[in-house]
C-alpha atoms as a PDB file:
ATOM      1  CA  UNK A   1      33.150 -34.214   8.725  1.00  0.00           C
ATOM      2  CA  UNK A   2      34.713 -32.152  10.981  1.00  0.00           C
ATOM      3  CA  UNK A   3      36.032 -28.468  10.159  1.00  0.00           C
ATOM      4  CA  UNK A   4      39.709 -29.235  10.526  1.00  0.00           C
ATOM      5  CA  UNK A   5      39.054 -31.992   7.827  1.00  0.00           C
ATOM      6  CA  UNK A   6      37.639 -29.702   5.617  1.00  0.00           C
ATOM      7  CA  UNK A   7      40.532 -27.442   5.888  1.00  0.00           C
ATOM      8  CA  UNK A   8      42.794 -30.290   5.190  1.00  0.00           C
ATOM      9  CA  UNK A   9      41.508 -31.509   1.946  1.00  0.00           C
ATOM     10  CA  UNK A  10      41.225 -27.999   0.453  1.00  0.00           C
ATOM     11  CA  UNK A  11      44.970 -27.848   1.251  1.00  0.00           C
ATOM     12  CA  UNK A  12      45.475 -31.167  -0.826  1.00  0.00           C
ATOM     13  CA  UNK A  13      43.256 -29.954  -3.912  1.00  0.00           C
ATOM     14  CA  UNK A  14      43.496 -28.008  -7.454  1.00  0.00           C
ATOM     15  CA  UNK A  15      39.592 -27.847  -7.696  1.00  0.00           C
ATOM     16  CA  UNK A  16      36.489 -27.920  -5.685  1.00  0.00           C
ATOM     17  CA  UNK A  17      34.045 -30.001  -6.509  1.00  0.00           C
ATOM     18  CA  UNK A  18      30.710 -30.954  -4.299  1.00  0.00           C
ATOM     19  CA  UNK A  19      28.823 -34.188  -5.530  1.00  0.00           C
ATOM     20  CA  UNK A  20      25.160 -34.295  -4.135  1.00  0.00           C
ATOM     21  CA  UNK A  21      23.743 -37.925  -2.818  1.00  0.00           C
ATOM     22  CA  UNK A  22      22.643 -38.800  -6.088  1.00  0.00           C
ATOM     23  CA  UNK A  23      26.319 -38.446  -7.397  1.00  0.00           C
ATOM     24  CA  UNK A  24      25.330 -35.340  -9.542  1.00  0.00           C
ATOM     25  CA  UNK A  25      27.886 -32.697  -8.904  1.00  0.00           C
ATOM     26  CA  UNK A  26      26.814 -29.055  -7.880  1.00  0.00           C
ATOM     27  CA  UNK A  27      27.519 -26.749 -10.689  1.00  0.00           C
ATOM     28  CA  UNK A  28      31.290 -26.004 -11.063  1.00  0.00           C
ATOM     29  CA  UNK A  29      30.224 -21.899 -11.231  1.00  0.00           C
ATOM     30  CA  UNK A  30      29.156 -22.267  -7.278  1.00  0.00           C
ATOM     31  CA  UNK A  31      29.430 -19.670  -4.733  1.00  0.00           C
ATOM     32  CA  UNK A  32      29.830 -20.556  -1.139  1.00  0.00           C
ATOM     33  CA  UNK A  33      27.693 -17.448  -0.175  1.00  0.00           C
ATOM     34  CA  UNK A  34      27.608 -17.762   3.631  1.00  0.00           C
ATOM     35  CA  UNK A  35      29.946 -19.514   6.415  1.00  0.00           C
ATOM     36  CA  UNK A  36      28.047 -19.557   9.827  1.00  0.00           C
ATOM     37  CA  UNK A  37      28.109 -20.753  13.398  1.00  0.00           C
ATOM     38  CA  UNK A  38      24.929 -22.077  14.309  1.00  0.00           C
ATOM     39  CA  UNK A  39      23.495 -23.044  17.648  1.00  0.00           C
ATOM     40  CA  UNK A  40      20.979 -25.268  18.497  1.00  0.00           C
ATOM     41  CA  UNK A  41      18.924 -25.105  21.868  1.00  0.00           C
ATOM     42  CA  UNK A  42      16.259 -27.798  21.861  1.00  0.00           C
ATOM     43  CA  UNK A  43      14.251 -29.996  24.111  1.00  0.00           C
ATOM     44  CA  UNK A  44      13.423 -33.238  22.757  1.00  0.00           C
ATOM     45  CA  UNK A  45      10.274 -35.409  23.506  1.00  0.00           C
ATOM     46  CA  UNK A  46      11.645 -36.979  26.442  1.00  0.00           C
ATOM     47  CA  UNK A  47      11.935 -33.245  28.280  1.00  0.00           C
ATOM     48  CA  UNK A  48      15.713 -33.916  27.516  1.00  0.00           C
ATOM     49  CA  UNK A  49      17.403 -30.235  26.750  1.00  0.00           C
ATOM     50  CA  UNK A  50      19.742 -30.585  24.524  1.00  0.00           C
ATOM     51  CA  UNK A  51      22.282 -28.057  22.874  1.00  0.00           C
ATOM     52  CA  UNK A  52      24.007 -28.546  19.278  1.00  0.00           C
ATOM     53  CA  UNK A  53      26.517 -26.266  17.399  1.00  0.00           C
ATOM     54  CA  UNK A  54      28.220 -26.833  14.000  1.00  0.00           C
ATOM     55  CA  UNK A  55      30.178 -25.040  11.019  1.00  0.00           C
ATOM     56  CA  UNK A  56      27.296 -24.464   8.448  1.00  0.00           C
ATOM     57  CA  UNK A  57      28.255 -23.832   4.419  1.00  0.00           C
ATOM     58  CA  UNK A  58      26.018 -22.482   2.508  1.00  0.00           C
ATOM     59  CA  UNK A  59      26.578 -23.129  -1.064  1.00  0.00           C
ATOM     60  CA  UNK A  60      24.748 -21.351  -4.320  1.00  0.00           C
ATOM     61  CA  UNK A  61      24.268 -21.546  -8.396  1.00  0.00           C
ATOM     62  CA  UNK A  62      24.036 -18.429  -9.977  1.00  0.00           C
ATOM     63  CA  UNK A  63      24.095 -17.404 -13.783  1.00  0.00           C
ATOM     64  CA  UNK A  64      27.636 -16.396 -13.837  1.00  0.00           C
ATOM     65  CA  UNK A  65      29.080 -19.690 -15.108  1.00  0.00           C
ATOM     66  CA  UNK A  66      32.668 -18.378 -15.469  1.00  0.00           C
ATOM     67  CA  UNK A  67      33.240 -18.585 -11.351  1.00  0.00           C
ATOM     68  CA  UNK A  68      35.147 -20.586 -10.140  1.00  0.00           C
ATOM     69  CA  UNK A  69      35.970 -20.639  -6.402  1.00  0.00           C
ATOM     70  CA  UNK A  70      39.617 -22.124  -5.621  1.00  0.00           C
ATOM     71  CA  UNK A  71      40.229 -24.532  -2.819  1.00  0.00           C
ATOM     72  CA  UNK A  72      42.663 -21.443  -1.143  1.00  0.00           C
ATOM     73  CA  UNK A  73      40.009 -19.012  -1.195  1.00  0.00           C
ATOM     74  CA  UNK A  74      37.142 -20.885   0.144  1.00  0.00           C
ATOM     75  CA  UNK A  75      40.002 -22.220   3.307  1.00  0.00           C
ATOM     76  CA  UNK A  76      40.733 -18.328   3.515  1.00  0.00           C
ATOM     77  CA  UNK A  77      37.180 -17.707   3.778  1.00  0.00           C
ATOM     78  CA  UNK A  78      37.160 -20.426   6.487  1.00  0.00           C
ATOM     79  CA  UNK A  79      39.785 -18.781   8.283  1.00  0.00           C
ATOM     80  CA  UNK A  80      38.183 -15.253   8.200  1.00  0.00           C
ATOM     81  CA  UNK A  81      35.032 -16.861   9.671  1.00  0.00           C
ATOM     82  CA  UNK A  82      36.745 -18.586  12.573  1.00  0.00           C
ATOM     83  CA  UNK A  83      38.633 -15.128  13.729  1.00  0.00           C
ATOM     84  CA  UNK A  84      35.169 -13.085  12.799  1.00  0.00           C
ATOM     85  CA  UNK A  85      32.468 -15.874  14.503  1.00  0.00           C
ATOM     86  CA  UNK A  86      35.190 -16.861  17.419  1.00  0.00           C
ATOM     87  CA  UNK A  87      34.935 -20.449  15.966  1.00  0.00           C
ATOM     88  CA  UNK A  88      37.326 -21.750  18.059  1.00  0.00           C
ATOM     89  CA  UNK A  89      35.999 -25.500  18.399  1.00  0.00           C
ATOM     90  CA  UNK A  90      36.619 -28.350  15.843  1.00  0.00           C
ATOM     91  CA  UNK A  91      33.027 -28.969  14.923  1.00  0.00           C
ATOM     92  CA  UNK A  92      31.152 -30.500  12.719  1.00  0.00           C
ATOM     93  CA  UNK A  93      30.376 -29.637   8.933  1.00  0.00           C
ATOM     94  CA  UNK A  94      26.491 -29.042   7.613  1.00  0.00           C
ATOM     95  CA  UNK A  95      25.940 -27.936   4.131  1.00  0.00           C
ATOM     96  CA  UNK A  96      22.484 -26.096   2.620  1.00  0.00           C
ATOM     97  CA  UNK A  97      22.132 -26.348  -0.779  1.00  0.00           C
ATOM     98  CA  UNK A  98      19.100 -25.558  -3.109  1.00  0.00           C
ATOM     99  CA  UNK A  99      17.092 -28.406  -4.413  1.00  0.00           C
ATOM    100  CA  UNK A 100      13.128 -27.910  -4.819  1.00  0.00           C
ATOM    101  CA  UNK A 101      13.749 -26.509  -1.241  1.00  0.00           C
ATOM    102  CA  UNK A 102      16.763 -26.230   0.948  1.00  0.00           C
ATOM    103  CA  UNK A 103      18.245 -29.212   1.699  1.00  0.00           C
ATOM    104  CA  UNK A 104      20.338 -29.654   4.784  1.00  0.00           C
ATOM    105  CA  UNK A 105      23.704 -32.569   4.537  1.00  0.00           C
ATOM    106  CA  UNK A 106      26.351 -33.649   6.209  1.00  0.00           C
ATOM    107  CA  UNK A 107      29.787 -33.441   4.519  1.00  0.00           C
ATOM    108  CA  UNK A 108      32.339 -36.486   3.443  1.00  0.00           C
ATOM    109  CA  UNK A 109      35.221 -36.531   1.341  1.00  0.00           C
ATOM    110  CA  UNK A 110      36.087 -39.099  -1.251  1.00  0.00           C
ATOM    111  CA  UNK A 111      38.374 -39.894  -4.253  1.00  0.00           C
ATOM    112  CA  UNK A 112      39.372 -35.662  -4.090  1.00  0.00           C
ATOM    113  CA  UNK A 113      35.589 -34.414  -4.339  1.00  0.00           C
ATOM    114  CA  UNK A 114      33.526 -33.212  -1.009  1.00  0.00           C
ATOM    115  CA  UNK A 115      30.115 -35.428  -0.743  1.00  0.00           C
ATOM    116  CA  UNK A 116      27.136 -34.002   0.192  1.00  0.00           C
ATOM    117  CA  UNK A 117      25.672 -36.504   2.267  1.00  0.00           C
ATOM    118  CA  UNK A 118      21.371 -36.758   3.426  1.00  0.00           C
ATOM    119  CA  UNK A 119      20.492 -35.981   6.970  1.00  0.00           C
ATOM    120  CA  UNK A 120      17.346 -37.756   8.506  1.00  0.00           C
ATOM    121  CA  UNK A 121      14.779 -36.649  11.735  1.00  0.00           C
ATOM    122  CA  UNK A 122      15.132 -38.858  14.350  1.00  0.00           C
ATOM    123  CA  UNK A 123      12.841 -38.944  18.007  1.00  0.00           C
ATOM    124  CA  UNK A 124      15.918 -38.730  20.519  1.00  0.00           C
ATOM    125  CA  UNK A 125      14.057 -40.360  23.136  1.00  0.00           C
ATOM    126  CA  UNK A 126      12.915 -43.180  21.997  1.00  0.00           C
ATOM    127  CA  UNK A 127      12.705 -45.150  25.043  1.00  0.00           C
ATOM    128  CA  UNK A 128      10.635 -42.544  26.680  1.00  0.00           C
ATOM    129  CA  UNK A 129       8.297 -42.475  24.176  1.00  0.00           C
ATOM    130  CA  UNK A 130       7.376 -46.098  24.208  1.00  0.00           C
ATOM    131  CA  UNK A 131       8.979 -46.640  20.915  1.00  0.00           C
ATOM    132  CA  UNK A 132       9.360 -50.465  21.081  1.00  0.00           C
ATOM    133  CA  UNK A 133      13.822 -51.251  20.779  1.00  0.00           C
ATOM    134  CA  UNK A 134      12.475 -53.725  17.429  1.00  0.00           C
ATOM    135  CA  UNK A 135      11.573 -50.473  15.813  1.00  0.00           C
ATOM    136  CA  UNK A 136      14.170 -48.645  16.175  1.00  0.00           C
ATOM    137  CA  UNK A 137      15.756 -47.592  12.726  1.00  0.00           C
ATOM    138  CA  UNK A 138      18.835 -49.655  12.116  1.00  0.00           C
ATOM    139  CA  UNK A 139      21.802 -47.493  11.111  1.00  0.00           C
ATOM    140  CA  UNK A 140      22.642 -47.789   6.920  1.00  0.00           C
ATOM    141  CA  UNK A 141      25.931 -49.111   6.866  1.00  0.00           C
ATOM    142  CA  UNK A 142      27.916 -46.004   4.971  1.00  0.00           C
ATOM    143  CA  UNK A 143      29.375 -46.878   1.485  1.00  0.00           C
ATOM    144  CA  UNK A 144      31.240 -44.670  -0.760  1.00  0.00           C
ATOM    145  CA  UNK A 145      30.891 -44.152  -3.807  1.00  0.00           C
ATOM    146  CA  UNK A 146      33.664 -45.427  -5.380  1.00  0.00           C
ATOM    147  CA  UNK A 147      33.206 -48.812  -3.432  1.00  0.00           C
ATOM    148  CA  UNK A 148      29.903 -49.304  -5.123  1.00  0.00           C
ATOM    149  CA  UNK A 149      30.816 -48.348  -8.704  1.00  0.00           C
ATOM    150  CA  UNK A 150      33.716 -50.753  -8.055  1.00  0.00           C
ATOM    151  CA  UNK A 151      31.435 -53.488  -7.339  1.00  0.00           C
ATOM    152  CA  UNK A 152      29.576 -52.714 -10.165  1.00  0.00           C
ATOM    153  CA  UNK A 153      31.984 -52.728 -12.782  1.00  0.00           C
ATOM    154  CA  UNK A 154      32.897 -56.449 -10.939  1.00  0.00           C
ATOM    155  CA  UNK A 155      29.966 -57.462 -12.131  1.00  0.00           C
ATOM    156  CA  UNK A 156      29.257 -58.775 -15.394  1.00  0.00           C
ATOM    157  CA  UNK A 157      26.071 -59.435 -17.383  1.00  0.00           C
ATOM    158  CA  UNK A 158      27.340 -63.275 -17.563  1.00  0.00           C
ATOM    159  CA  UNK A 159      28.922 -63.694 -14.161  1.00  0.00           C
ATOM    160  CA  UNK A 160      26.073 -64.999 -12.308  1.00  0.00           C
ATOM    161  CA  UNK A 161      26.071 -61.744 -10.074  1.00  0.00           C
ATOM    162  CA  UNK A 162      23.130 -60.192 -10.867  1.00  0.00           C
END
């Protein structure tokens, strides 16, 4: 998701809530305790430089479970970062988050709640490293949420489904 989205939706909402893949929502008593701009210089195995930036969130649990952070403060805290960091592109979202380690995701938005989404390694140059096109990783087709649990609930112990 892109930051403009972001900025959108927070617009549109009363609460913030972040769900993690596993459809466990991050504590409601979160902080979002750093906005960044990071930049990514890399060469890839192929000798292929490439260059990456994107809008990273940084979110935290502490002990005070009375916080709340409100939609307008967290786009104001946006806003702030974009004059402060000269973030002047539309780029893309990436959210830390602490598990048993940091984990890195991309960001989506469904049914008024942001989703945390995995993020995978990938080789970049497959081709030049003799990676045969068979096995290559297909791409997961993306489902949300709500689409599954709908199909779910479709399905009945009875109905043949299952």
């Amino acid at each position: 998701m892109k930051l403009k989205e972001v900025k959108q939706h927070l617009a549109e909402l009363d609460s913030l809530i972040f769900n993690l893949p596993d459809g466990e929502s991050v504590p409601e008593h979160f902080h979002v305790t750093e906005v960044g701009l990071v930049k990514r210089n890399f060469i890839d195995c192929g000798g292929t430089i490439r260059n990456e930036k994107a809008v990273n969130f940084q979110l935290w649990t502490a002990e005070d479970v009375d916080h709340r952070l409100e939609p307008s403060k967290l786009k104001n805290i946006i806003l702030l970062s974009e004059e402060k960091l000269g973030i002047s592109e539309d780029l893309e979202v990436e959210v830390e988050y602490q598990g048993n380690t940091i984990g890195k995701y991309h960001l989506d938005f469904a049914d008024g709640k942001f989703i945390l989404q995995t993020t995978l390694t990938d080789c970049l140059a497959k081709d030049s490293c003799g990676i045969p096109q068979n096995e290559m990783p297909k791409k997961k087709p993306k489902m949300k949420l709500s689409e599954l649990q709908a199909k779910t609930q479709a399905c009945s112990p009875n109905s043949g489904c299952c």
